[in-house]
C-alpha atoms as a PDB file:
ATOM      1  CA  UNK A   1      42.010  22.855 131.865  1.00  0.00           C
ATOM      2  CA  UNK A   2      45.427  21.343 132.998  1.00  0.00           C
ATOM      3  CA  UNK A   3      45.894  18.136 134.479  1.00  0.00           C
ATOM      4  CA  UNK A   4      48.352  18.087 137.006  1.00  0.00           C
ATOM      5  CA  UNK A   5      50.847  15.922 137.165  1.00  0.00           C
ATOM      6  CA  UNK A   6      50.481  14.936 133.333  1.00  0.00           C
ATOM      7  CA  UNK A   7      51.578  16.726 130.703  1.00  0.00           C
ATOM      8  CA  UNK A   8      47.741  17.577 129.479  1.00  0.00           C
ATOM      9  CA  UNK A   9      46.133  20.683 128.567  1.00  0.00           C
ATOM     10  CA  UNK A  10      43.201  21.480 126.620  1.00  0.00           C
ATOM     11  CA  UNK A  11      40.418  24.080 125.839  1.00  0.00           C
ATOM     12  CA  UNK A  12      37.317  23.211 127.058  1.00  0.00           C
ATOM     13  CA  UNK A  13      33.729  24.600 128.406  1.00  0.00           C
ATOM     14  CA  UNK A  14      31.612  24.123 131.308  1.00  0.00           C
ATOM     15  CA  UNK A  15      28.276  22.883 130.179  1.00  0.00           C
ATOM     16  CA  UNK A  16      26.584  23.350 133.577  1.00  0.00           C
ATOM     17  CA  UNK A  17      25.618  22.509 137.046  1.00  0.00           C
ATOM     18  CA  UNK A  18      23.593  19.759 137.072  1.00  0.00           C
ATOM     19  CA  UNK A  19      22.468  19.491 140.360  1.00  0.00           C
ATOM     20  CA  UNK A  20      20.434  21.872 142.180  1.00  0.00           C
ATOM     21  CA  UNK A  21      22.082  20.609 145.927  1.00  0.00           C
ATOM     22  CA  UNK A  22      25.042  19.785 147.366  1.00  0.00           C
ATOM     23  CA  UNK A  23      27.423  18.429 146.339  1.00  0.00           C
ATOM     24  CA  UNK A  24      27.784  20.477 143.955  1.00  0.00           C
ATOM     25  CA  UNK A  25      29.540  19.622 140.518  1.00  0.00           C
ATOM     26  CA  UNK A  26      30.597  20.938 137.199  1.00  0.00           C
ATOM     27  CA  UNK A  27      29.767  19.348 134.017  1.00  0.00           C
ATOM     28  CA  UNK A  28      32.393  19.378 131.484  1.00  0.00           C
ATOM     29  CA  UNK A  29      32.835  18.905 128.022  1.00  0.00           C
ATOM     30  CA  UNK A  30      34.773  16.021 127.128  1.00  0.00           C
ATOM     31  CA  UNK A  31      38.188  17.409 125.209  1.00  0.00           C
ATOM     32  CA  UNK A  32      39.834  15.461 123.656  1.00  0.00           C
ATOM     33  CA  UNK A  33      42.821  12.934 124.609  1.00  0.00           C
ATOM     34  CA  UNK A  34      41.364  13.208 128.579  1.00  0.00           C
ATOM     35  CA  UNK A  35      40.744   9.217 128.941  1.00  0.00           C
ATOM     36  CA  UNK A  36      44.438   8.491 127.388  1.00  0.00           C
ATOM     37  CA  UNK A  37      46.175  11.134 129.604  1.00  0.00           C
ATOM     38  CA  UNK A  38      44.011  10.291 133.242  1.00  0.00           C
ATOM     39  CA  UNK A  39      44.561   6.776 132.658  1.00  0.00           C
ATOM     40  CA  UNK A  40      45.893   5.008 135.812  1.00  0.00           C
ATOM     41  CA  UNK A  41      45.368   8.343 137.789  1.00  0.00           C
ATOM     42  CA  UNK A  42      43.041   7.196 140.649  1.00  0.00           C
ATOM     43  CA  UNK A  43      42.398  10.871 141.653  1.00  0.00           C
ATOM     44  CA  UNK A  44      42.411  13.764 139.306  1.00  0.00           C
ATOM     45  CA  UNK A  45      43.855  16.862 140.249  1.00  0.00           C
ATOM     46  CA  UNK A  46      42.569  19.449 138.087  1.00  0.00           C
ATOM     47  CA  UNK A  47      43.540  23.583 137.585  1.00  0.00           C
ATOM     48  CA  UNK A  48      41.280  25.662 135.675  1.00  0.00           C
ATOM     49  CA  UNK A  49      41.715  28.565 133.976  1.00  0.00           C
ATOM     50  CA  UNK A  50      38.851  30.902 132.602  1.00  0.00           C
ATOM     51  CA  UNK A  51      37.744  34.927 132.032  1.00  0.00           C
ATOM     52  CA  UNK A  52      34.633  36.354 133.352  1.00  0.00           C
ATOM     53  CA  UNK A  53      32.672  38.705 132.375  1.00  0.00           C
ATOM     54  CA  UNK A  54      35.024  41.056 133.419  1.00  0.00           C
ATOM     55  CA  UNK A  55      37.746  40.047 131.083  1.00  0.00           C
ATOM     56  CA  UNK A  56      39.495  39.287 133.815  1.00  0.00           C
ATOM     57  CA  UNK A  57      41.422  35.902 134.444  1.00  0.00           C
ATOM     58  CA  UNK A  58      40.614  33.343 137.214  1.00  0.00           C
ATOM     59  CA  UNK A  59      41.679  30.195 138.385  1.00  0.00           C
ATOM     60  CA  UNK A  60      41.095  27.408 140.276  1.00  0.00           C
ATOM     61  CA  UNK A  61      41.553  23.869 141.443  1.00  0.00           C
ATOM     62  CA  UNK A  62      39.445  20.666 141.836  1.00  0.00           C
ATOM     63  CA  UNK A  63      39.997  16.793 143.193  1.00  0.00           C
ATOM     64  CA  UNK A  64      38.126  14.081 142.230  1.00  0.00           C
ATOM     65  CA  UNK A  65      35.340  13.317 139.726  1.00  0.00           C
ATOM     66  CA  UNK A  66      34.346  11.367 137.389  1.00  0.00           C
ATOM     67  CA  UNK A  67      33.146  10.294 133.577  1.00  0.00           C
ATOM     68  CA  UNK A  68      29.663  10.165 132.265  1.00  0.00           C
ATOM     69  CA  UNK A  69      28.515   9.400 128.809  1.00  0.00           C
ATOM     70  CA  UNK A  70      30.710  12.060 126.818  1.00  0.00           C
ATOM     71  CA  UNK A  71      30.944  14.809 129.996  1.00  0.00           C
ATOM     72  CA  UNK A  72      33.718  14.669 132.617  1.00  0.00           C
ATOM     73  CA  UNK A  73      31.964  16.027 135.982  1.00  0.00           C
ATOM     74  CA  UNK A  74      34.340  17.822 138.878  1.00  0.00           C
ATOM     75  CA  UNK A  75      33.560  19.427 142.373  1.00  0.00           C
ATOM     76  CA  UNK A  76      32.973  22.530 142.838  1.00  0.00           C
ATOM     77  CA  UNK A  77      36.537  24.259 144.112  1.00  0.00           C
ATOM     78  CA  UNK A  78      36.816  25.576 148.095  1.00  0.00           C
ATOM     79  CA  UNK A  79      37.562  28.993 146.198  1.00  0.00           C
ATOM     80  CA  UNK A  80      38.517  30.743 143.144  1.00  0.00           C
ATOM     81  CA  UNK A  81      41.551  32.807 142.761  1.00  0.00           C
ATOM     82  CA  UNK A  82      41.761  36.776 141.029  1.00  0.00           C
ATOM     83  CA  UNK A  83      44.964  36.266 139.015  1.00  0.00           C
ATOM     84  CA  UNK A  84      44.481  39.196 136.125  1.00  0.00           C
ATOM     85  CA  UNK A  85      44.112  42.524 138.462  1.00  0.00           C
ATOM     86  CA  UNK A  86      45.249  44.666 135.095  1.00  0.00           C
ATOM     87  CA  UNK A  87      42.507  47.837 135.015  1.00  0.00           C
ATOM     88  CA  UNK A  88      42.098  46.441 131.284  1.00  0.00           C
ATOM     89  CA  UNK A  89      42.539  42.507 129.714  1.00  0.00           C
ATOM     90  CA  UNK A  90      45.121  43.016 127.146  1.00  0.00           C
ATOM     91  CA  UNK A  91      44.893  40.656 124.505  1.00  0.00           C
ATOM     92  CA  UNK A  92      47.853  39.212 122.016  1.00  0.00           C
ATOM     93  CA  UNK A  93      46.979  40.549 118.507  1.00  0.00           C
ATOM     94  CA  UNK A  94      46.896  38.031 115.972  1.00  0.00           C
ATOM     95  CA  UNK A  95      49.600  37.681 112.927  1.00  0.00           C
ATOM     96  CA  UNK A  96      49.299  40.461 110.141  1.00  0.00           C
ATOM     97  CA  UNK A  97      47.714  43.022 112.437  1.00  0.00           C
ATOM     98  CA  UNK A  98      48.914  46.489 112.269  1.00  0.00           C
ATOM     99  CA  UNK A  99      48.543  50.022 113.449  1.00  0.00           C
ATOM    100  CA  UNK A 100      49.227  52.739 111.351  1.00  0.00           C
ATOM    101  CA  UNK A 101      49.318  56.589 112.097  1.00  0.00           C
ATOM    102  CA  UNK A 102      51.443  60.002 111.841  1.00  0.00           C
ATOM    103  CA  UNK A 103      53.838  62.645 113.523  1.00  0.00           C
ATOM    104  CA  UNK A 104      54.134  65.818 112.441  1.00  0.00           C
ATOM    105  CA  UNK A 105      54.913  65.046 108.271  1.00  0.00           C
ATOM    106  CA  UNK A 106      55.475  61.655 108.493  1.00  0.00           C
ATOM    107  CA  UNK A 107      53.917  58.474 108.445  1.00  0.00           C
ATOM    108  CA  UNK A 108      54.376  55.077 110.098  1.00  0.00           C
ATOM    109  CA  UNK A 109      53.014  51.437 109.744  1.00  0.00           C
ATOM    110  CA  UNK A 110      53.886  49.144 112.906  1.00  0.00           C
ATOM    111  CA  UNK A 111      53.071  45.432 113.889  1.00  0.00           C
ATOM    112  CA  UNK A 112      50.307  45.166 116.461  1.00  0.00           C
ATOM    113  CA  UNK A 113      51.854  42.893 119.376  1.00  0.00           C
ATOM    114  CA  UNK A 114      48.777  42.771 121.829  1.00  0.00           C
ATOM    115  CA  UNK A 115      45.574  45.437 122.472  1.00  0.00           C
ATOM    116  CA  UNK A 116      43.452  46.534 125.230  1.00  0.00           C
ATOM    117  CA  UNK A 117      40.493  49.346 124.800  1.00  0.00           C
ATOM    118  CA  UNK A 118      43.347  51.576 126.674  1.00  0.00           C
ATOM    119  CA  UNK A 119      46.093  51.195 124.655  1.00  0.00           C
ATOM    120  CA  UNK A 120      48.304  49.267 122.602  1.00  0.00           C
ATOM    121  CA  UNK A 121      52.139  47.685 122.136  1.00  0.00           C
ATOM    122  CA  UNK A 122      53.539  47.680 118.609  1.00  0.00           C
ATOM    123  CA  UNK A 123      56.782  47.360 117.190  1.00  0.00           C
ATOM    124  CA  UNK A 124      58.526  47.588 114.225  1.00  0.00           C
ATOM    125  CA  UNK A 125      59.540  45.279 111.379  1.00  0.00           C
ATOM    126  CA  UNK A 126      62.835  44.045 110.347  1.00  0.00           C
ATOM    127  CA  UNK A 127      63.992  46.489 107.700  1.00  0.00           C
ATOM    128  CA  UNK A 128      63.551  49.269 110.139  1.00  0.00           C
ATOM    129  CA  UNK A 129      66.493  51.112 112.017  1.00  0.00           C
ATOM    130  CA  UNK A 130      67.542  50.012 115.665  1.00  0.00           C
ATOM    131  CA  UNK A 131      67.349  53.415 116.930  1.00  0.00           C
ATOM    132  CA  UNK A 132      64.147  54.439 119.097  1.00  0.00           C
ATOM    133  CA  UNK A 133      61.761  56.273 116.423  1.00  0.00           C
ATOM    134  CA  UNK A 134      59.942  57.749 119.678  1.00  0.00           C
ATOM    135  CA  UNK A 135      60.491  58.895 122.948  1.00  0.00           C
ATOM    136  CA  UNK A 136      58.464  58.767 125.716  1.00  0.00           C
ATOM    137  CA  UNK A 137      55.468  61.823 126.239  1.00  0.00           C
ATOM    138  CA  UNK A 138      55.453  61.840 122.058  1.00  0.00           C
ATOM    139  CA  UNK A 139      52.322  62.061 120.905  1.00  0.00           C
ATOM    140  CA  UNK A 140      51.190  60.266 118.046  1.00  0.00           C
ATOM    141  CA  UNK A 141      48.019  61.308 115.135  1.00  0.00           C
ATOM    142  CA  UNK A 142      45.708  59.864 113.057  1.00  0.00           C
ATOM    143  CA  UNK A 143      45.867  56.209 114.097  1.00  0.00           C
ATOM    144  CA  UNK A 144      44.151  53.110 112.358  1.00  0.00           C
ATOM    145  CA  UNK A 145      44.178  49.754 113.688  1.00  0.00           C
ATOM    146  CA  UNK A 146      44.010  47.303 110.942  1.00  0.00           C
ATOM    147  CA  UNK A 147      43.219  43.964 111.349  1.00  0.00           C
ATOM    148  CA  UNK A 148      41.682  40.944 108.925  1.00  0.00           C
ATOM    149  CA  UNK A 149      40.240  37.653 109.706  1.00  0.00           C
ATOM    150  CA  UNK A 150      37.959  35.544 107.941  1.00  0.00           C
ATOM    151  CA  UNK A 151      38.765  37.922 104.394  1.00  0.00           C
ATOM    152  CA  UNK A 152      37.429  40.706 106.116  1.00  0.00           C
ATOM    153  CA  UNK A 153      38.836  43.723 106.810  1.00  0.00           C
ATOM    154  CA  UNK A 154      38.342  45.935 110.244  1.00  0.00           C
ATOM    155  CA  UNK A 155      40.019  49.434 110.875  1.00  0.00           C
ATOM    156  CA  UNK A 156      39.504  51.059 113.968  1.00  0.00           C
ATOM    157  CA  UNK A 157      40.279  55.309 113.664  1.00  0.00           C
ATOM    158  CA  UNK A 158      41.450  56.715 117.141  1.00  0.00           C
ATOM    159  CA  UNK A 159      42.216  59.971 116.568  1.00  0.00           C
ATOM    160  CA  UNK A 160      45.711  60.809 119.195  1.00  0.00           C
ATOM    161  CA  UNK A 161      48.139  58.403 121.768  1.00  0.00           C
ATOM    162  CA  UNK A 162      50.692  59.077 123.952  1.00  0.00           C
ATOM    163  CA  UNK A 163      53.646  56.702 124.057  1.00  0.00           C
ATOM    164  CA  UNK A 164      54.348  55.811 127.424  1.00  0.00           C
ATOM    165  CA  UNK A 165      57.004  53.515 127.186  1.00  0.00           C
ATOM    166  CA  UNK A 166      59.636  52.007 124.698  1.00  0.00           C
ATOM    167  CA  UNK A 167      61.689  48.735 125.443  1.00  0.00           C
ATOM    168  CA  UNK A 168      64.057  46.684 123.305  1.00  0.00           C
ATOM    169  CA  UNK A 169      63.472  43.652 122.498  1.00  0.00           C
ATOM    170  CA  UNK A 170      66.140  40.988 123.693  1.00  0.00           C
ATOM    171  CA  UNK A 171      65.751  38.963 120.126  1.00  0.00           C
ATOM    172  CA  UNK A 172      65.496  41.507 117.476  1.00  0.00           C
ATOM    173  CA  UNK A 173      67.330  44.655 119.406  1.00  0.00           C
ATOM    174  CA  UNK A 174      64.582  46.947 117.858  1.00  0.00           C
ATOM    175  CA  UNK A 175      62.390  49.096 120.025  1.00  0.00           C
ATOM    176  CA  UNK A 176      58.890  48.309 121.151  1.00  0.00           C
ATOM    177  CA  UNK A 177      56.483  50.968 121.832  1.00  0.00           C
ATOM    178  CA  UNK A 178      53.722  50.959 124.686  1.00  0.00           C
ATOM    179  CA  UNK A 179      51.057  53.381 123.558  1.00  0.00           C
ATOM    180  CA  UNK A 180      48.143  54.570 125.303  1.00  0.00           C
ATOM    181  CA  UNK A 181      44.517  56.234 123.722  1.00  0.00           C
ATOM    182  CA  UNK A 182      44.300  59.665 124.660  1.00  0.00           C
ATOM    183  CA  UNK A 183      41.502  60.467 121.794  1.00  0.00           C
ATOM    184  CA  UNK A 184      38.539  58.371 121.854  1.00  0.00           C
ATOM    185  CA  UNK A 185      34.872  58.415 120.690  1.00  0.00           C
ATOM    186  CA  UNK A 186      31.863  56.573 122.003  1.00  0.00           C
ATOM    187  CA  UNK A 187      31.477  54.508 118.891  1.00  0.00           C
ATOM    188  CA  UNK A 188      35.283  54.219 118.579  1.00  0.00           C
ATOM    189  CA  UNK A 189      35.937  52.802 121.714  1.00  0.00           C
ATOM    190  CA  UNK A 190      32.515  50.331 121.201  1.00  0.00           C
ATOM    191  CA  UNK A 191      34.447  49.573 117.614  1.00  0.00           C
ATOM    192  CA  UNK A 192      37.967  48.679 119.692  1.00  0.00           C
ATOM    193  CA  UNK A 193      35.687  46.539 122.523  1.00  0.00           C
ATOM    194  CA  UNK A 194      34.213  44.360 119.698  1.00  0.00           C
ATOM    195  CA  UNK A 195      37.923  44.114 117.300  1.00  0.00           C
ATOM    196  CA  UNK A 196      39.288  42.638 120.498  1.00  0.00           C
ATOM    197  CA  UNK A 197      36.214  40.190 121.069  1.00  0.00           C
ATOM    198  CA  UNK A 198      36.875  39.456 117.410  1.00  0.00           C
ATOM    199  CA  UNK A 199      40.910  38.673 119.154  1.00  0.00           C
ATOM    200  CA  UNK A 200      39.876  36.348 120.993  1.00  0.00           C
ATOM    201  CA  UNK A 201      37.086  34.386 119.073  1.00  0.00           C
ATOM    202  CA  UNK A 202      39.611  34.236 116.161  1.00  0.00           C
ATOM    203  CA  UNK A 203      42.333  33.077 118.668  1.00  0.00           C
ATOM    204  CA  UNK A 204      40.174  30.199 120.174  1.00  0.00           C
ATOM    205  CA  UNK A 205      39.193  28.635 116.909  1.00  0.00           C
ATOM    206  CA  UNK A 206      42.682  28.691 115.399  1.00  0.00           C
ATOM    207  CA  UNK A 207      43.497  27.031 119.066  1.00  0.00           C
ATOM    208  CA  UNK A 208      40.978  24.299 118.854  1.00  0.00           C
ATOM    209  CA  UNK A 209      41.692  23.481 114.971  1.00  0.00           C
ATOM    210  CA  UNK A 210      45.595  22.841 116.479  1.00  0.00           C
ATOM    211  CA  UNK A 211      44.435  20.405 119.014  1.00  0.00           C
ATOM    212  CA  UNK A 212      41.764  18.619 116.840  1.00  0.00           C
END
Protein backbone atom coordinates (compact mmCIF):
# COMPACT_ATOMS: atom_id res chain seq x y z
CA UNK A 1 0.00 0.00 0.00
CA UNK A 2 1.29 3.56 -0.95
CA UNK A 3 0.16 6.63 0.46
CA UNK A 4 -0.05 9.27 -1.86
CA UNK A 5 1.27 12.27 -1.43
CA UNK A 6 3.72 10.99 1.42
CA UNK A 7 6.58 9.28 0.97
CA UNK A 8 5.00 5.87 2.63
CA UNK A 9 4.94 2.44 1.50
CA UNK A 10 4.49 -0.72 3.18
CA UNK A 11 3.49 -4.47 2.87
CA UNK A 12 0.41 -5.21 4.24
CA UNK A 13 -2.82 -7.68 4.08
CA UNK A 14 -6.43 -7.33 3.87
CA UNK A 15 -7.98 -9.02 6.82
CA UNK A 16 -11.55 -8.82 5.47
CA UNK A 17 -14.83 -7.29 4.74
CA UNK A 18 -16.52 -6.67 7.65
CA UNK A 19 -19.72 -5.69 6.65
CA UNK A 20 -22.15 -7.68 4.84
CA UNK A 21 -23.93 -4.17 3.14
CA UNK A 22 -23.09 -1.21 1.73
CA UNK A 23 -20.89 0.66 2.22
CA UNK A 24 -18.67 -1.55 1.77
CA UNK A 25 -15.07 -1.47 3.39
CA UNK A 26 -11.78 -3.19 3.66
CA UNK A 27 -10.18 -4.06 6.83
CA UNK A 28 -6.56 -3.64 6.96
CA UNK A 29 -3.78 -4.61 8.89
CA UNK A 30 -2.15 -1.94 10.64
CA UNK A 31 1.70 -1.67 9.10
CA UNK A 32 3.73 -0.08 10.62
CA UNK A 33 4.75 3.81 10.71
CA UNK A 34 0.89 4.53 9.11
CA UNK A 35 -0.24 6.97 12.15
CA UNK A 36 3.30 8.97 11.87
CA UNK A 37 3.14 9.25 8.02
CA UNK A 38 -1.08 10.14 7.73
CA UNK A 39 -0.67 12.54 10.39
CA UNK A 40 -2.29 15.93 9.50
CA UNK A 41 -3.72 14.29 6.25
CA UNK A 42 -7.50 14.93 6.65
CA UNK A 43 -8.26 12.56 3.69
CA UNK A 44 -6.20 9.60 2.75
CA UNK A 45 -5.58 8.83 -0.66
CA UNK A 46 -4.57 5.38 -0.91
CA UNK A 47 -3.08 3.00 -4.13
CA UNK A 48 -2.97 -0.59 -3.71
CA UNK A 49 -1.10 -3.02 -5.18
CA UNK A 50 -1.76 -6.90 -4.96
CA UNK A 51 -1.63 -10.49 -7.17
CA UNK A 52 -4.52 -12.71 -7.54
CA UNK A 53 -4.86 -15.88 -7.93
CA UNK A 54 -3.78 -15.56 -11.23
CA UNK A 55 -0.36 -14.30 -10.47
CA UNK A 56 -1.27 -11.53 -12.07
CA UNK A 57 -0.82 -7.84 -10.72
CA UNK A 58 -3.68 -5.39 -9.90
CA UNK A 59 -4.18 -2.14 -8.63
CA UNK A 60 -6.27 0.20 -7.28
CA UNK A 61 -7.21 3.34 -5.46
CA UNK A 62 -9.28 4.38 -2.37
CA UNK A 63 -10.33 7.88 -0.43
CA UNK A 64 -11.19 8.13 2.88
CA UNK A 65 -11.31 5.84 5.94
CA UNK A 66 -10.48 5.49 9.02
CA UNK A 67 -8.61 3.77 12.28
CA UNK A 68 -10.00 1.18 14.57
CA UNK A 69 -8.32 -0.55 17.40
CA UNK A 70 -5.09 -1.89 15.50
CA UNK A 71 -6.96 -2.15 11.73
CA UNK A 72 -7.03 0.79 9.29
CA UNK A 73 -10.52 0.34 7.32
CA UNK A 74 -10.85 1.87 3.48
CA UNK A 75 -13.76 1.91 0.84
CA UNK A 76 -14.14 -0.29 -1.44
CA UNK A 77 -12.49 1.27 -4.93
CA UNK A 78 -15.08 2.35 -8.06
CA UNK A 79 -12.80 -0.32 -9.95
CA UNK A 80 -9.73 -2.27 -10.09
CA UNK A 81 -7.18 -1.99 -12.75
CA UNK A 82 -5.32 -5.27 -14.89
CA UNK A 83 -1.75 -3.91 -14.88
CA UNK A 84 0.37 -7.44 -15.36
CA UNK A 85 -1.22 -8.82 -18.86
CA UNK A 86 2.25 -11.06 -19.21
CA UNK A 87 0.83 -14.85 -20.33
CA UNK A 88 3.13 -15.84 -17.20
CA UNK A 89 4.14 -13.67 -13.68
CA UNK A 90 7.81 -13.61 -13.87
CA UNK A 91 9.33 -13.36 -10.67
CA UNK A 92 12.98 -11.75 -9.61
CA UNK A 93 15.11 -14.73 -8.43
CA UNK A 94 16.63 -14.24 -5.23
CA UNK A 95 20.64 -13.75 -4.59
CA UNK A 96 22.79 -17.02 -5.09
CA UNK A 97 20.33 -18.64 -7.47
CA UNK A 98 21.65 -20.30 -10.47
CA UNK A 99 20.93 -22.33 -13.53
CA UNK A 100 23.23 -24.66 -14.77
CA UNK A 101 23.18 -26.83 -18.04
CA UNK A 102 25.17 -27.93 -21.36
CA UNK A 103 25.85 -27.49 -25.22
CA UNK A 104 27.19 -29.90 -27.15
CA UNK A 105 30.68 -30.79 -24.78
CA UNK A 106 30.52 -28.10 -22.63
CA UNK A 107 29.15 -26.95 -19.57
CA UNK A 108 27.87 -23.68 -18.10
CA UNK A 109 26.80 -22.25 -14.63
CA UNK A 110 24.81 -18.79 -14.93
CA UNK A 111 23.13 -16.38 -12.33
CA UNK A 112 19.36 -16.71 -12.25
CA UNK A 113 18.01 -12.97 -12.73
CA UNK A 114 14.13 -13.63 -12.56
CA UNK A 115 11.81 -17.03 -13.46
CA UNK A 116 8.49 -17.80 -14.76
CA UNK A 117 7.13 -21.63 -15.34
CA UNK A 118 7.92 -20.56 -19.19
CA UNK A 119 11.20 -19.56 -19.07
CA UNK A 120 13.98 -17.88 -17.55
CA UNK A 121 16.71 -14.73 -17.81
CA UNK A 122 20.24 -15.47 -16.62
CA UNK A 123 23.42 -13.95 -17.06
CA UNK A 124 26.79 -14.38 -16.47
CA UNK A 125 29.29 -13.52 -13.75
CA UNK A 126 32.12 -11.18 -13.74
CA UNK A 127 35.11 -13.29 -14.70
CA UNK A 128 33.34 -14.31 -17.81
CA UNK A 129 34.15 -12.92 -21.42
CA UNK A 130 32.05 -9.93 -22.93
CA UNK A 131 31.38 -11.74 -26.02
CA UNK A 132 27.76 -13.37 -26.49
CA UNK A 133 28.32 -17.21 -25.44
CA UNK A 134 24.88 -17.82 -27.41
CA UNK A 135 22.98 -16.79 -30.17
CA UNK A 136 19.58 -16.68 -30.61
CA UNK A 137 17.53 -20.27 -31.83
CA UNK A 138 20.58 -22.16 -29.70
CA UNK A 139 19.35 -24.70 -27.91
CA UNK A 140 20.49 -25.47 -24.62
CA UNK A 141 20.61 -29.37 -22.52
CA UNK A 142 20.42 -30.73 -19.38
CA UNK A 143 19.35 -27.75 -17.28
CA UNK A 144 19.13 -27.50 -13.35
CA UNK A 145 17.80 -24.67 -11.55
CA UNK A 146 19.42 -24.37 -8.26
CA UNK A 147 18.22 -22.45 -5.65
CA UNK A 148 18.62 -22.46 -1.51
CA UNK A 149 16.71 -20.79 1.16
CA UNK A 150 16.24 -21.56 4.62
CA UNK A 151 19.65 -24.24 4.32
CA UNK A 152 17.80 -26.11 1.96
CA UNK A 153 18.58 -26.96 -1.24
CA UNK A 154 15.98 -27.18 -4.42
CA UNK A 155 17.03 -28.21 -8.07
CA UNK A 156 14.60 -28.21 -10.63
CA UNK A 157 15.82 -30.70 -13.96
CA UNK A 158 14.22 -29.37 -17.29
CA UNK A 159 15.52 -31.33 -19.74
CA UNK A 160 16.03 -28.61 -23.23
CA UNK A 161 15.50 -24.40 -23.82
CA UNK A 162 15.69 -22.34 -26.55
CA UNK A 163 17.33 -18.94 -26.13
CA UNK A 164 15.23 -16.43 -27.50
CA UNK A 165 16.93 -13.42 -26.84
CA UNK A 166 20.35 -11.95 -25.59
CA UNK A 167 20.81 -8.22 -24.44
CA UNK A 168 23.74 -6.39 -22.86
CA UNK A 169 23.60 -5.10 -19.95
CA UNK A 170 24.21 -1.20 -19.75
CA UNK A 171 26.34 -1.69 -16.26
CA UNK A 172 28.40 -4.71 -16.67
CA UNK A 173 28.57 -4.83 -20.79
CA UNK A 174 28.12 -8.69 -20.50
CA UNK A 175 25.30 -10.46 -22.24
CA UNK A 176 22.04 -11.54 -20.71
CA UNK A 177 20.22 -14.44 -21.98
CA UNK A 178 16.27 -14.81 -22.23
CA UNK A 179 15.58 -18.52 -22.29
CA UNK A 180 12.48 -20.28 -22.79
CA UNK A 181 11.40 -24.26 -21.64
CA UNK A 182 10.95 -26.25 -24.56
CA UNK A 183 11.26 -29.74 -22.47
CA UNK A 184 8.99 -30.10 -19.66
CA UNK A 185 7.39 -32.86 -17.50
CA UNK A 186 4.20 -32.85 -15.50
CA UNK A 187 5.99 -33.11 -12.21
CA UNK A 188 8.74 -30.77 -13.49
CA UNK A 189 6.73 -28.04 -14.33
CA UNK A 190 4.53 -28.68 -10.75
CA UNK A 191 8.37 -28.63 -9.19
CA UNK A 192 9.11 -24.99 -11.13
CA UNK A 193 5.26 -23.68 -10.00
CA UNK A 194 6.10 -24.38 -6.30
CA UNK A 195 10.32 -23.07 -6.50
CA UNK A 196 8.72 -19.84 -7.64
CA UNK A 197 5.97 -19.80 -4.78
CA UNK A 198 9.01 -20.56 -2.66
CA UNK A 199 10.35 -16.84 -4.73
CA UNK A 200 8.05 -15.09 -3.50
CA UNK A 201 7.37 -16.33 0.16
CA UNK A 202 11.18 -16.02 0.66
CA UNK A 203 11.04 -12.49 -0.95
CA UNK A 204 8.16 -11.21 1.35
CA UNK A 205 9.72 -12.22 4.60
CA UNK A 206 13.18 -10.84 3.82
CA UNK A 207 10.85 -7.61 2.81
CA UNK A 208 9.01 -7.40 6.04
CA UNK A 209 12.24 -8.17 8.32
CA UNK A 210 13.68 -4.73 6.33
CA UNK A 211 10.77 -2.68 7.34
CA UNK A 212 10.37 -4.07 10.94
Amino acid sequence: MNLLGHDYERLTMVIGVPTKKPPYYFRIDYPNGFERAARNTPSWKIRFEFKGRDRVVYRFRTYGGYVSGKDIFVPFPHHIERVQRRRRFRLEAPLGAKVVFSRYADKYEMTLLNLSEGGALVGTGKSSSRQPVFQEGDFLGHIAVLFQTEGQQFRIPIRKALVKRLEKNPLTLRYQYAIQFKDLGKGERKDLKELIYLFQRDFLKKRQKVEG
